[in-house]
Each structure stands twice: as C-alpha cells, then as structure tokens.
N, C-alpha and C. Protein backbone atom coordinates (compact mmCIF):
# COMPACT_ATOMS: atom_id res chain seq x y z
N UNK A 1 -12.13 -0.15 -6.81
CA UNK A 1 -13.24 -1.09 -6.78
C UNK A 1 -13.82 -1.14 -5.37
N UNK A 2 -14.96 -1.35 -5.64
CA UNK A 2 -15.88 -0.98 -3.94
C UNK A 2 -16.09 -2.58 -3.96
N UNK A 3 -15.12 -2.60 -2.09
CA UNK A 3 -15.57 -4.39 -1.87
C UNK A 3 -16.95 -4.55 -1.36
N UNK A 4 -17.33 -5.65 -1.75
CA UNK A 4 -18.46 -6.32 -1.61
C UNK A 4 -18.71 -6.76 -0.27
N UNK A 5 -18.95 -5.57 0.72
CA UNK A 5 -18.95 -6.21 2.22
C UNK A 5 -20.65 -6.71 2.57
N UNK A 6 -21.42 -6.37 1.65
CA UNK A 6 -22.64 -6.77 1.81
C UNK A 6 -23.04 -8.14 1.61
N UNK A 7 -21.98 -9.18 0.94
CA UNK A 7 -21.38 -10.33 0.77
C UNK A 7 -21.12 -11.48 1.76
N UNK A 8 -21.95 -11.93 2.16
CA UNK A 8 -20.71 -12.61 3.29
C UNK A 8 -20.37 -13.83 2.76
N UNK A 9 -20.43 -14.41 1.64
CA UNK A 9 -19.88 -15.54 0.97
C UNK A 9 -18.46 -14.89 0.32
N UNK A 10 -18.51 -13.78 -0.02
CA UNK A 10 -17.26 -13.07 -0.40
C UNK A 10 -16.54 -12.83 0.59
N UNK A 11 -17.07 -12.26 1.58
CA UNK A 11 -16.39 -11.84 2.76
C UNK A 11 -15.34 -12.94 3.73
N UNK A 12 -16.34 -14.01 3.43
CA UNK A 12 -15.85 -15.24 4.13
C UNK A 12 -14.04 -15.48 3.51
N UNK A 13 -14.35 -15.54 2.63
CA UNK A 13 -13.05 -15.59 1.81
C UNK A 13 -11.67 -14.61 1.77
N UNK A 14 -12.13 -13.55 2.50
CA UNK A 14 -10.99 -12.41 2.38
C UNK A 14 -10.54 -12.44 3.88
N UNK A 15 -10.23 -13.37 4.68
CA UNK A 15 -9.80 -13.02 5.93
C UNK A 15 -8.46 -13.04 6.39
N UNK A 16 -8.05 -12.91 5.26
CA UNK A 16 -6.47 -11.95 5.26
C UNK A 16 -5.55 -11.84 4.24
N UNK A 17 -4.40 -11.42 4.61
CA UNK A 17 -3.67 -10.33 3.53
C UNK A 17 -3.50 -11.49 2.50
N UNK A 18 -3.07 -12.72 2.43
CA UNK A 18 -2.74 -13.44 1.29
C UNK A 18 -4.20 -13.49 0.53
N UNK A 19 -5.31 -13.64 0.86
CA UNK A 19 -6.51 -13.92 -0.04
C UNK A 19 -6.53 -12.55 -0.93
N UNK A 20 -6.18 -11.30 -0.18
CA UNK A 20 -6.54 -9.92 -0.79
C UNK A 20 -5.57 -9.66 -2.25
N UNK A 21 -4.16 -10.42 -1.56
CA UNK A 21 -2.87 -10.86 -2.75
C UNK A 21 -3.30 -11.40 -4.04
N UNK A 22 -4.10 -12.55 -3.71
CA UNK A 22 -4.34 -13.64 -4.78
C UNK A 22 -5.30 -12.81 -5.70
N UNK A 23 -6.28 -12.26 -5.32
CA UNK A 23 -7.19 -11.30 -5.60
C UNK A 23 -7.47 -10.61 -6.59
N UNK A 24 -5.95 -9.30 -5.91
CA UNK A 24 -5.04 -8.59 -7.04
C UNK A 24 -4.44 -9.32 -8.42
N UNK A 25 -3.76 -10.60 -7.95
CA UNK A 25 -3.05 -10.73 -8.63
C UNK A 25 -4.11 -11.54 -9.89
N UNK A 26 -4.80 -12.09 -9.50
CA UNK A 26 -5.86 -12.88 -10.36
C UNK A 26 -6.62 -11.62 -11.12
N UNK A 27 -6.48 -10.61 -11.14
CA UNK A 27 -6.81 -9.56 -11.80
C UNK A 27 -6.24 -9.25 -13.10
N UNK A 28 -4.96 -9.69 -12.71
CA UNK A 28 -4.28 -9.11 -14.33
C UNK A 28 -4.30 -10.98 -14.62
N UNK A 29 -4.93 -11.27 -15.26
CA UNK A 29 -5.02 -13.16 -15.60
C UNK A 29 -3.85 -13.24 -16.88
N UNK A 30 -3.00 -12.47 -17.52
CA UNK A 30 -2.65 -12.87 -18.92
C UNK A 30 -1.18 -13.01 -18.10
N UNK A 31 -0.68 -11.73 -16.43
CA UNK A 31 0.47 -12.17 -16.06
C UNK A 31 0.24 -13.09 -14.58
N UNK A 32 -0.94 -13.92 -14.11
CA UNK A 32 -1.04 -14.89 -13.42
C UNK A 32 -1.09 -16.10 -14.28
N UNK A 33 -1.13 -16.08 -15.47
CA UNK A 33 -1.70 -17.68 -16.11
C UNK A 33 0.16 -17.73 -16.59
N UNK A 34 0.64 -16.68 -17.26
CA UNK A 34 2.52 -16.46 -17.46
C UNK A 34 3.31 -16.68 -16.21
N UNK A 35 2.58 -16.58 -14.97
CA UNK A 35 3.96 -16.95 -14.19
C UNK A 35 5.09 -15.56 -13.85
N UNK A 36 4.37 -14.71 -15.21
CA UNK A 36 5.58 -13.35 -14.71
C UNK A 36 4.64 -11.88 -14.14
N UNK A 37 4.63 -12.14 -12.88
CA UNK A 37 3.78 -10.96 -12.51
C UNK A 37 4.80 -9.79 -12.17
N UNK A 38 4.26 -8.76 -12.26
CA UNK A 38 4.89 -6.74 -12.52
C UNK A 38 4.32 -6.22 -11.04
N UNK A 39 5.56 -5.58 -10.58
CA UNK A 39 4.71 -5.25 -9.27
C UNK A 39 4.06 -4.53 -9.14
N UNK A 40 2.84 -4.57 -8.50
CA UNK A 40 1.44 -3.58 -8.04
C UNK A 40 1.36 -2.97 -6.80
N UNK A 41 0.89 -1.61 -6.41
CA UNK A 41 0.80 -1.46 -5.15
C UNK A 41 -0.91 -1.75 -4.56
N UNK A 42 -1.02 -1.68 -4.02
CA UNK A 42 -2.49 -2.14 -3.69
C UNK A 42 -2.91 -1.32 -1.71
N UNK A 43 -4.04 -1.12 -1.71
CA UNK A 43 -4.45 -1.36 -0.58
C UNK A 43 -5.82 -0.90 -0.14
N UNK A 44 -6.19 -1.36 0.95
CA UNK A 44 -7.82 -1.02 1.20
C UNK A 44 -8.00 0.07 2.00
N UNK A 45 -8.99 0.89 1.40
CA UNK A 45 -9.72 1.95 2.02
C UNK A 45 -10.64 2.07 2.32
N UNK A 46 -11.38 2.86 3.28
CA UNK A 46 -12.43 3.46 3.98
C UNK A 46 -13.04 5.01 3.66
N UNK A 47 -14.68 4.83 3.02
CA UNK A 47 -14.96 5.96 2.61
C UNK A 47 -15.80 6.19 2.47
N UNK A 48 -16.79 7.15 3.63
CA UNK A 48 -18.26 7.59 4.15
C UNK A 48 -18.81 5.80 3.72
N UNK A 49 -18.12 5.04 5.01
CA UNK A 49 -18.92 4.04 5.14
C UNK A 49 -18.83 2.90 4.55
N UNK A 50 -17.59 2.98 3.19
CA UNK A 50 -17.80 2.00 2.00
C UNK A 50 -15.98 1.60 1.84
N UNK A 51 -16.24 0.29 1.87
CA UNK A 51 -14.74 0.13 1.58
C UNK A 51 -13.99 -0.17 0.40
N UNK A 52 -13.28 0.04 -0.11
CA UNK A 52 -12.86 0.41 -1.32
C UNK A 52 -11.35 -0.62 -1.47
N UNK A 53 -10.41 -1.26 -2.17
CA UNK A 53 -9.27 -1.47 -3.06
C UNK A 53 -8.88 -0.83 -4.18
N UNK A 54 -7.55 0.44 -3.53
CA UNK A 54 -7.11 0.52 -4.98
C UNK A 54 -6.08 0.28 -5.46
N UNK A 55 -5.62 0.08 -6.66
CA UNK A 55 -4.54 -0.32 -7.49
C UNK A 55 -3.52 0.22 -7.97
N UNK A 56 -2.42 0.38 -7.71
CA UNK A 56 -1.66 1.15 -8.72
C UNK A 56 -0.56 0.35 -9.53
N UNK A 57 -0.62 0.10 -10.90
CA UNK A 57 -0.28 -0.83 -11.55
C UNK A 57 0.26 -0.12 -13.31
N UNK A 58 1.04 -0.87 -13.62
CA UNK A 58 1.87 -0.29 -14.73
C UNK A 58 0.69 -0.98 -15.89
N UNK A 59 -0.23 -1.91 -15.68
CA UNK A 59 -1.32 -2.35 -16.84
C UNK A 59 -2.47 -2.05 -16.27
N UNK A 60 -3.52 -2.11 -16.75
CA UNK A 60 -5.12 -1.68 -16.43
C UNK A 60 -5.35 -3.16 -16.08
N UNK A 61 -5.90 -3.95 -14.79
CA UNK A 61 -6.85 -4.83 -14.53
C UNK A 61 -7.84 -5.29 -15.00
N UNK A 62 -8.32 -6.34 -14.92
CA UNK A 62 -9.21 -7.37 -15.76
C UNK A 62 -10.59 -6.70 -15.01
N UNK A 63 -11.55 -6.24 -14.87
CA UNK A 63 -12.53 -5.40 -14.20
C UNK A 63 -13.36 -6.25 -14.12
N UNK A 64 -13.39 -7.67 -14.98
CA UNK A 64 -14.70 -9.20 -14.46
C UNK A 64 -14.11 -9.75 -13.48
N UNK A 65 -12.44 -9.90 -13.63
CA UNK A 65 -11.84 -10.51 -12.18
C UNK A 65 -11.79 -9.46 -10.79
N UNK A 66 -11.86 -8.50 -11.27
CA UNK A 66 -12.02 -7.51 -9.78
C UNK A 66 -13.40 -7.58 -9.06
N UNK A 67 -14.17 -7.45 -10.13
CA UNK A 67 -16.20 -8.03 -9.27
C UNK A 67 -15.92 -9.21 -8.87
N UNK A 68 -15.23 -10.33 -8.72
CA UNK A 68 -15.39 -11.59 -8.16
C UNK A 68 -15.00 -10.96 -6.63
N UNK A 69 -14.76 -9.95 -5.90
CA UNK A 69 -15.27 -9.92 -4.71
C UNK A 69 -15.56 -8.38 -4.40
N UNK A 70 -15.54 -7.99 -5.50
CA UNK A 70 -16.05 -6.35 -5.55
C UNK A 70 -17.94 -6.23 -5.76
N UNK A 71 -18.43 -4.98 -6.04
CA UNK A 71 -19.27 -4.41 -6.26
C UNK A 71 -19.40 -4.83 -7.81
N UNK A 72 -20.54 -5.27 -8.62
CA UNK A 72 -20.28 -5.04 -10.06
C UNK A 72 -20.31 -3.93 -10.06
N UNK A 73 -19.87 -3.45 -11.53
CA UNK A 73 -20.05 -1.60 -11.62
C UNK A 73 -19.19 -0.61 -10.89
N UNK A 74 -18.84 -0.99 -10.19
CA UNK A 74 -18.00 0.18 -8.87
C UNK A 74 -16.33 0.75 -9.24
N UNK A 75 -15.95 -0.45 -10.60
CA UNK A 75 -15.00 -0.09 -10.30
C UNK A 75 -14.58 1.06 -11.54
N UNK A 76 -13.22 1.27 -10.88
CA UNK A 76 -12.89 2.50 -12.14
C UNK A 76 -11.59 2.66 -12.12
N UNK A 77 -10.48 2.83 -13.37
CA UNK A 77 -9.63 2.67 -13.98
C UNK A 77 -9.36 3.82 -14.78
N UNK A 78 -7.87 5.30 -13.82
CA UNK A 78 -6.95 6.09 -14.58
C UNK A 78 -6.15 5.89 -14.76
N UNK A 79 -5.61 6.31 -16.21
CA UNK A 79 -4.29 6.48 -16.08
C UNK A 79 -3.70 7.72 -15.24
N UNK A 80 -2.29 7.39 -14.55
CA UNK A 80 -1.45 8.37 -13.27
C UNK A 80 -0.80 9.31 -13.97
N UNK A 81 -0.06 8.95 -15.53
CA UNK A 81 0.53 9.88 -15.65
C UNK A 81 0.62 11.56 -16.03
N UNK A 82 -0.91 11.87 -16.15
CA UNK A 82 -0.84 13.39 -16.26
C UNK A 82 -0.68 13.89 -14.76
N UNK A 83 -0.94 13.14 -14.01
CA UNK A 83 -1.01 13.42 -12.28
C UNK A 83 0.64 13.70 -11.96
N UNK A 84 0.84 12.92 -12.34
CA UNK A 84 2.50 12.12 -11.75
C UNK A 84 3.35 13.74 -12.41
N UNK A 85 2.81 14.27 -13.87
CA UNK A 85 3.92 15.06 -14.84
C UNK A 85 3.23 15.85 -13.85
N UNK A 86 2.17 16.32 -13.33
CA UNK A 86 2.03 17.67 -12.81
C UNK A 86 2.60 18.14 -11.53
N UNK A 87 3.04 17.32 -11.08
CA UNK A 87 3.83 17.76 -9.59
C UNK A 87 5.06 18.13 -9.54
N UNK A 88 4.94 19.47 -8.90
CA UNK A 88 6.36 19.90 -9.09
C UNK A 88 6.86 20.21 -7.88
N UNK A 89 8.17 20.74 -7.33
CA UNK A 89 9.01 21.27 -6.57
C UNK A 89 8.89 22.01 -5.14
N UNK A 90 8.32 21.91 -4.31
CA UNK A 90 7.63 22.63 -3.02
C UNK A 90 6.78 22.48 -3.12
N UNK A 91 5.64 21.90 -3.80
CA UNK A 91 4.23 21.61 -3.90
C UNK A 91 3.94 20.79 -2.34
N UNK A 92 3.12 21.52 -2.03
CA UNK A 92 2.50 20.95 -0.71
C UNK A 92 1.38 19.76 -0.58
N UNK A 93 1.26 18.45 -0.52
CA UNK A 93 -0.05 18.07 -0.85
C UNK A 93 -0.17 17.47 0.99
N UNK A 94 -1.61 16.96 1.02
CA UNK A 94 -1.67 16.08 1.84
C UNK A 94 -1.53 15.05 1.38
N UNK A 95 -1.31 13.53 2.43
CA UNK A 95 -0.89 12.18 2.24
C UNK A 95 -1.61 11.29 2.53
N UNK A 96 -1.90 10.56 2.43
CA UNK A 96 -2.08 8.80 3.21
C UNK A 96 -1.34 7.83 2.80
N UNK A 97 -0.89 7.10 3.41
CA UNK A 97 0.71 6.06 3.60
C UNK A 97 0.05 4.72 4.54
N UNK A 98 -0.55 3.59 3.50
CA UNK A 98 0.10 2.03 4.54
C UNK A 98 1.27 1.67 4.26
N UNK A 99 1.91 1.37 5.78
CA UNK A 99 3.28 0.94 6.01
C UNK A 99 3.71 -0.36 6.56
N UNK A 100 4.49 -0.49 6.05
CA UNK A 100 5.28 -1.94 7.03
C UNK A 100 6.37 -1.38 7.86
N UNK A 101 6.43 -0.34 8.93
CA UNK A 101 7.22 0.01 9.59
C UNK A 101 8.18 -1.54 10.08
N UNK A 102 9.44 -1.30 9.59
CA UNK A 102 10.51 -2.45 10.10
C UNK A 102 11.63 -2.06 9.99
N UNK A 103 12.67 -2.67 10.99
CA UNK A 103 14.06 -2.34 10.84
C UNK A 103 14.96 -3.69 10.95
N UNK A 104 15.39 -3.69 10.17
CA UNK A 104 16.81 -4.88 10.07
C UNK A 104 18.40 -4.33 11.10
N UNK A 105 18.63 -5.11 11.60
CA UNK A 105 19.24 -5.34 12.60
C UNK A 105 20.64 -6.42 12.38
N UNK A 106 21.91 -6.17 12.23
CA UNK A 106 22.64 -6.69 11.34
C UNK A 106 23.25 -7.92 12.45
N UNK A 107 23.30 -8.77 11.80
CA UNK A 107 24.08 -10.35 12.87
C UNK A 107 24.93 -10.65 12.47
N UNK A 108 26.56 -10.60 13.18
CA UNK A 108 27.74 -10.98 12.34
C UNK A 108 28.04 -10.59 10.98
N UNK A 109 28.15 -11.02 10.16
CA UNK A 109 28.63 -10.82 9.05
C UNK A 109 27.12 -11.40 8.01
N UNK A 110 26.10 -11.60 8.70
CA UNK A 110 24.90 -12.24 7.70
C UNK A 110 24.07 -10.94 7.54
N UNK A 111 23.23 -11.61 6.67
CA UNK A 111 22.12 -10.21 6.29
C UNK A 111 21.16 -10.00 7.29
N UNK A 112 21.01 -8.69 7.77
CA UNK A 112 20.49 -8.19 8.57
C UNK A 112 19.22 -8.83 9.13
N UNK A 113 18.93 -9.26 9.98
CA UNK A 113 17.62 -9.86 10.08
C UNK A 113 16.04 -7.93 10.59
N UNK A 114 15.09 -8.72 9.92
CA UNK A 114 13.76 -7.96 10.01
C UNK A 114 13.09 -7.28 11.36
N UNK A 115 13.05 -6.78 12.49
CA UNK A 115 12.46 -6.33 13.58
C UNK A 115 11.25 -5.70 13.08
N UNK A 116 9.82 -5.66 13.56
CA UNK A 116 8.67 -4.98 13.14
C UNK A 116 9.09 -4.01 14.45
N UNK A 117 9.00 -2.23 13.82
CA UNK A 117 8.51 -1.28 14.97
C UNK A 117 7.38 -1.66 16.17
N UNK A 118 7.12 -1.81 17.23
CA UNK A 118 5.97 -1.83 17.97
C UNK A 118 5.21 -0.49 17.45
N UNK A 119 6.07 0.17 18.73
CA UNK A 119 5.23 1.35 19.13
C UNK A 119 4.75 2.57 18.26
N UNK A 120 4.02 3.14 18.59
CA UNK A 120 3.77 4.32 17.79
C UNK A 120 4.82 5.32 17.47
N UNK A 121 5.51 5.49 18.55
CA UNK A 121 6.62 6.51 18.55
C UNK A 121 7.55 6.02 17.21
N UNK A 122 8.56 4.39 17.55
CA UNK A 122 9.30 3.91 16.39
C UNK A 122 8.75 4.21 15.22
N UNK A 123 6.93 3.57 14.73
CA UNK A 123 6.35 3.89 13.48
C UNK A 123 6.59 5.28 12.92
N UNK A 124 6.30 6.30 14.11
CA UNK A 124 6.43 7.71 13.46
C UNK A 124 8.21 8.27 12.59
N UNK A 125 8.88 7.52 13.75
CA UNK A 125 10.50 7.82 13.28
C UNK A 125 10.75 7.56 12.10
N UNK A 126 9.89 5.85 11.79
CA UNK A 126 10.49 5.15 10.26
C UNK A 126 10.30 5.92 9.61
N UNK A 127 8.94 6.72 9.80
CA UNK A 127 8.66 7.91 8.60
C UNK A 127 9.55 9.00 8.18
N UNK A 128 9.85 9.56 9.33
CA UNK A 128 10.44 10.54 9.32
C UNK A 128 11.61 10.14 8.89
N UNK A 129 12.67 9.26 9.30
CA UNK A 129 13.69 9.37 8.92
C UNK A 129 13.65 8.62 7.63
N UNK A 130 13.36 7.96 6.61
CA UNK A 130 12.67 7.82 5.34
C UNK A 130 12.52 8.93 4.36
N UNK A 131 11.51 10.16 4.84
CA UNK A 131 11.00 10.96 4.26
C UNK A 131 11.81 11.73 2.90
N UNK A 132 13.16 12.13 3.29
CA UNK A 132 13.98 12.61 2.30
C UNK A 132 14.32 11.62 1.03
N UNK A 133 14.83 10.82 1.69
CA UNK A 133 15.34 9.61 1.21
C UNK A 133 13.64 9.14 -0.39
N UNK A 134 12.29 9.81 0.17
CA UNK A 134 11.10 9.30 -0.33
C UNK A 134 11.18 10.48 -1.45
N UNK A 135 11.90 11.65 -1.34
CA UNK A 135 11.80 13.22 -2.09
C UNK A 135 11.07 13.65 -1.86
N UNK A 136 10.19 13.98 -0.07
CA UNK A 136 9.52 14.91 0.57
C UNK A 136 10.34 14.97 1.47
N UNK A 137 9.63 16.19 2.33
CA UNK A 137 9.50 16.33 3.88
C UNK A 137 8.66 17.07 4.68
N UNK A 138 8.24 16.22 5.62
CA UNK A 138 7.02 16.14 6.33
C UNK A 138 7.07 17.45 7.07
N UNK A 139 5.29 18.35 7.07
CA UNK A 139 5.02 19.50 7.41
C UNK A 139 4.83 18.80 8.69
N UNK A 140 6.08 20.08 9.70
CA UNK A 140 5.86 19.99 11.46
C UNK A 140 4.84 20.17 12.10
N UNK A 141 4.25 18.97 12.68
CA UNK A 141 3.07 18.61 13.65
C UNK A 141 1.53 18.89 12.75
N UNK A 142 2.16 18.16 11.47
CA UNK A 142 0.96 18.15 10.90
C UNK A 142 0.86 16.97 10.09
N UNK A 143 1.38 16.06 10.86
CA UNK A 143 1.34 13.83 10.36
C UNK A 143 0.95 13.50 11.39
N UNK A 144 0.04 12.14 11.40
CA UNK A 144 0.07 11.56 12.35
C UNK A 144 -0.65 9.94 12.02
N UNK A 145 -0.17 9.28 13.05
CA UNK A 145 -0.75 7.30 12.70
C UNK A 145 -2.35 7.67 12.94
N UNK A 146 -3.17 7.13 11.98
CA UNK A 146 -4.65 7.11 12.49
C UNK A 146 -4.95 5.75 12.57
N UNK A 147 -3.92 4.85 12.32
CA UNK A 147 -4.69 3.33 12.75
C UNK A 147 -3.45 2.40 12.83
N UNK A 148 -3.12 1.41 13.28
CA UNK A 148 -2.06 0.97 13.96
C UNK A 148 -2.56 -0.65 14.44
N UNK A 149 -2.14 -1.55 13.58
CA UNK A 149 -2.67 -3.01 13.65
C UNK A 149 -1.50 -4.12 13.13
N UNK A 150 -2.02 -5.16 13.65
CA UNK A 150 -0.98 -6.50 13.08
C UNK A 150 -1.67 -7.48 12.65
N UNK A 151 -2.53 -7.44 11.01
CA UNK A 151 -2.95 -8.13 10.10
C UNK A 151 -2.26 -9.73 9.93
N UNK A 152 -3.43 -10.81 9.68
CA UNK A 152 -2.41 -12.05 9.36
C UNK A 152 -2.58 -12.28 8.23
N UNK A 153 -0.85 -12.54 7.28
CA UNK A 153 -0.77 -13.47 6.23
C UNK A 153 -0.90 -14.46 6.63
N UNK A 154 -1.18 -15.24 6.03
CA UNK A 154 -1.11 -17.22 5.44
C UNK A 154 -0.70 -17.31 4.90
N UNK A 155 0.36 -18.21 4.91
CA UNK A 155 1.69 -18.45 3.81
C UNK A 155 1.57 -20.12 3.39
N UNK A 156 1.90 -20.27 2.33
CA UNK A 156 1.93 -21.74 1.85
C UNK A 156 2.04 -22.49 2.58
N UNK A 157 1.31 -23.72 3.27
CA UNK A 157 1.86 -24.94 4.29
C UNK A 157 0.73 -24.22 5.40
N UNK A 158 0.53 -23.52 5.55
CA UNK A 158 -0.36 -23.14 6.68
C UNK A 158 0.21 -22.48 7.78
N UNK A 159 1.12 -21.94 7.53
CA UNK A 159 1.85 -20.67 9.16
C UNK A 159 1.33 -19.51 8.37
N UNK A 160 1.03 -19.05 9.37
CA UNK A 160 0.49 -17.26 9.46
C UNK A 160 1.42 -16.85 10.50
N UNK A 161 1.65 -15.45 9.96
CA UNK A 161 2.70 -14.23 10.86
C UNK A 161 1.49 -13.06 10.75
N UNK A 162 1.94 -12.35 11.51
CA UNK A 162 1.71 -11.24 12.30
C UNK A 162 2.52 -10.15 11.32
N UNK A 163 1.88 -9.04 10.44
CA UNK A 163 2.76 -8.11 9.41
C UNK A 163 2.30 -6.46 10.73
N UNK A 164 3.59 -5.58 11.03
CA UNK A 164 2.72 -4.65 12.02
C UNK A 164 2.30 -3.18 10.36
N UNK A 165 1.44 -2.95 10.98
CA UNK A 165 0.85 -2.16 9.78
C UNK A 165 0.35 -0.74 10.35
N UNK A 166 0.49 0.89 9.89
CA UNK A 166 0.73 2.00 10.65
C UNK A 166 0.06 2.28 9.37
N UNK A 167 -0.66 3.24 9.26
CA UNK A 167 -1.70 4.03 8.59
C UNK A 167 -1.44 5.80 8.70
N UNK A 168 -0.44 6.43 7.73
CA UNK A 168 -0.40 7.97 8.45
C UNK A 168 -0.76 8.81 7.05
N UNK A 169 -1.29 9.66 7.71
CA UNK A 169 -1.77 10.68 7.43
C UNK A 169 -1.45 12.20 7.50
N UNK A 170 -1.32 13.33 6.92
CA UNK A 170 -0.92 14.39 7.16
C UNK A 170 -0.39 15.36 5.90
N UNK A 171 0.31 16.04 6.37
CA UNK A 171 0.73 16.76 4.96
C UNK A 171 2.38 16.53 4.66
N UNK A 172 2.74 17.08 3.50
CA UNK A 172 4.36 17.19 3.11
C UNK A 172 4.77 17.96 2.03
N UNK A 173 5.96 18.29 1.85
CA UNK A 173 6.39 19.30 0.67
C UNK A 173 7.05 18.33 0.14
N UNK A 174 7.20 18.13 -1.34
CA UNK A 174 7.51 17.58 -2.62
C UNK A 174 8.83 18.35 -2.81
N UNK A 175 10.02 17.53 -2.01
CA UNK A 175 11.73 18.14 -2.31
C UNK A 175 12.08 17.58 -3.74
N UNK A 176 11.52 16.37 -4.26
CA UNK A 176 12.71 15.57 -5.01
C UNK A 176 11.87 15.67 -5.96
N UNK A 177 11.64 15.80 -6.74
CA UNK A 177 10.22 15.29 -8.20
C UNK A 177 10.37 13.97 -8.20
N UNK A 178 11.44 13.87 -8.89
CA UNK A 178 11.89 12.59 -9.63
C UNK A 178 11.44 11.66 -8.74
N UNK A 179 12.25 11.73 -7.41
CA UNK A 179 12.06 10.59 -6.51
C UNK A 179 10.87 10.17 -6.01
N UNK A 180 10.11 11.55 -5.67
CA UNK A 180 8.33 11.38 -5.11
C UNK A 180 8.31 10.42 -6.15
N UNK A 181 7.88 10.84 -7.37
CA UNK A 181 7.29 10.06 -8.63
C UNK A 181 7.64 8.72 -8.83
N UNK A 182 9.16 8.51 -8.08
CA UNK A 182 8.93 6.51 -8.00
C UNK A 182 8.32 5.99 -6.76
N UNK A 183 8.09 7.14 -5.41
CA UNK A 183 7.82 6.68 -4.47
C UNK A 183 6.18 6.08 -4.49
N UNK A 184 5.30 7.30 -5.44
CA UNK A 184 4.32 7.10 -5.35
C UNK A 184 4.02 5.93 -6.46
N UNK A 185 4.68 5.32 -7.51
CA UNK A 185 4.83 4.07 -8.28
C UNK A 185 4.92 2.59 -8.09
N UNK A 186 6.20 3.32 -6.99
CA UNK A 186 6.58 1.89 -6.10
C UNK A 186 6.84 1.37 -5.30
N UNK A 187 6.56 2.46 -4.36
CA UNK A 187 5.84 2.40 -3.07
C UNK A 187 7.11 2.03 -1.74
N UNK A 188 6.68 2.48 -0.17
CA UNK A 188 7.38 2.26 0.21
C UNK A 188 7.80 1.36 0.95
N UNK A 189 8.68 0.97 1.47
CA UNK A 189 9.13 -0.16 2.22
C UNK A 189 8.78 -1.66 1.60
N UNK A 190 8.69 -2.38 2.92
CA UNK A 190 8.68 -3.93 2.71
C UNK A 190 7.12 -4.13 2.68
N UNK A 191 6.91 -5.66 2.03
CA UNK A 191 5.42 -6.15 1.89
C UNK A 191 4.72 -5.74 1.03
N UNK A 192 5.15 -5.08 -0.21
CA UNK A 192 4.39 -4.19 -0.84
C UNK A 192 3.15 -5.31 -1.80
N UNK A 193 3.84 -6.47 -2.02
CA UNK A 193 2.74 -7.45 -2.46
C UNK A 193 1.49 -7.53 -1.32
N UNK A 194 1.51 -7.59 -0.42
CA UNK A 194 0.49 -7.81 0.55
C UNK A 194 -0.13 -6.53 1.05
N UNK A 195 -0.09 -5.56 0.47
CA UNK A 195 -1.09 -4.23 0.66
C UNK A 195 -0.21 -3.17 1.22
N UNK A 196 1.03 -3.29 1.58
CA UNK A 196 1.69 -2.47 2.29
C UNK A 196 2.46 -1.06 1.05
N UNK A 197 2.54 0.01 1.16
CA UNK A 197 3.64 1.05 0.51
C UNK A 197 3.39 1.61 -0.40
N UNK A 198 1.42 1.75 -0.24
CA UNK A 198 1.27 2.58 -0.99
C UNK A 198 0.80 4.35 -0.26
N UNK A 199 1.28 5.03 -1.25
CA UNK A 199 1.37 6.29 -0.87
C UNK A 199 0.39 7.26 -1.51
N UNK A 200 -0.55 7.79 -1.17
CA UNK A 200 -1.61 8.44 -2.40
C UNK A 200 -1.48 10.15 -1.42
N UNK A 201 -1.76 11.10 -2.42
CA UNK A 201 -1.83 12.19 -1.82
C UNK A 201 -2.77 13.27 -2.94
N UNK A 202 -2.77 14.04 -2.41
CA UNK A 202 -4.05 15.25 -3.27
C UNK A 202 -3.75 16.77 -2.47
N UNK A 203 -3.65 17.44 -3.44
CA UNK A 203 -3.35 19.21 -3.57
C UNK A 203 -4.41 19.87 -2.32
C-alpha cells in the first residue's frame, strides 16, 4: 500500500512506530475486534520517490482499513506461496533486511537483559553471525547498512524508547530451504510487531 504522504492530516498521525502498529493491526478488524492477533511482518519502503508499507501476513488485509492512511487504489495483495515453493538450494538472490540489531547480556542467574548494537560495525556482525542460523550465507563484500536510525515507540502511559534500526542490503546464497522459508515468514529478530524482521529478496 502506497502511504499517503501527500496527506498531512494522515501524516500528522503516523509519527511513530506504535501508530504504524495500530495501523497494521486495525487492518485485519475480525482479529483486532477478537483480541487474538497472528503475527505479521510489516515495514516501510522507499520507491522512485513514493513510500510504500508492506505486509507479510498468514490472512489477506482489510484493503478499506489500509486507505485510512494509504493511497486509495494503491494497494495490492499476493499470495507468497508459489514464491516461497520456488526457492531452492544455492540460489543466489539479493536482500533487503529491517533489523533490530540487539544483544542480551546475561545477569546472575536472571534473564539476560537487551543491549541495542550502536555502531555500524556491531549491526554488521549481528548479521553475519545470524546468517546460518537464518539458512543463508552472505556473498563476501557484497552487504552492506544503507540506513542506520533510532525510531520512537510510544508505549501505553506515555514513555517512548529509542528502538536502534539497521537497514541492509546486498546479496546471499540460500543454504537451508526450509529455514530461509520461516525466516522470510517470520522474520528476524526482536520488535517484529513494530516494523522490525522483515526480510524480502528477488533473483
């Protein structure tokens, strides 16, 4: 769906990751009005000029609730799985990956607490050392971060945090089938409700 940046009554309204959440989620209305929402990956793109949200979701979206801050008309709705059966074994594609680069850090005997990567360098590692673990691995000196920011949620009660967010790009070979095929489903890492872990790629 192409957002409505020509909008600024819409626009006003999207000034950060929880509004973009509610958004999504007000999209599928039969599992926001139930209380039992299915997880979605989501995130915004940039394209000759036009910015875009896309979805990747186990149901098709309500397409009257997506124009409440989209484009009417703009949007459009495939199904993944002839995509998903066609990838096979050394297949080379290129990538694009938003991330929540983070590492947990273990305290005594409690559950690890969250660290966000800063730097560019850490962001690049999470990838890399991830990558197998995702059922690729990344073609040498041919990834790299093209955008690198710390977006604010708003959380219930009114505190906003700082999420760090790494944008990469590049190519990879397809080791695992199986595994790519949940990676690109269900995406990677933490935050994935708030736009983070989705993975899209093309031949």
């Amino acid at each position: 769906m192409e957002i409505d940046t020509g909008n600024r009554r819409k626009l006003s309204e999207l000034t950060h990751l929880g509004a973009y959440h509610n958004w999504v989620e007000k999209s599928f209305p039969e599992e926001f009005i139930a209380g039992e929402r299915s997880r979605k990956l989501w995130r915004m793109d940039q394209l000759k000029g036009k910015k875009y949200l896309l979805i990747v979701s186990h149901s098709e979206p309500d397409m009257t609730q997506l124009e409440a801050y989209g484009v009417p008309g703009s949007g459009q709705c495939k199904n993944y799985d002839a995509f998903l059966q066609s990838l096979t074994h050394g297949q080379k594609m290129s990538f694009r990956l938003t991330a929540n680069p983070v590492r947990a850090v273990k305290q005594d005997d409690q559950r690890g607490k969250v660290y966000p990567h800063i730097t560019a360098g850490q962001q690049l590692e999470y990838l890399e050392k991830r990558a197998e673990r995702l059922g690729f691995s990344l073609v040498d000196q041919d990834y790299q971060i093209v955008q690198r920011d710390f977006p604010i949620l708003r959380k219930k009660g009114g505190k906003s945090i700082k999420l760090a967010r790494a944008i990469y790009e590049g190519s990879l070979i397809i080791e695992n089938v199986e595994i790519f095929r949940k990676t690109l489903t269900e995406g990677v890492g933490k935050e994935k409700a708030y736009g983070f872990g989705m993975m899209t790629v093309i031949s």
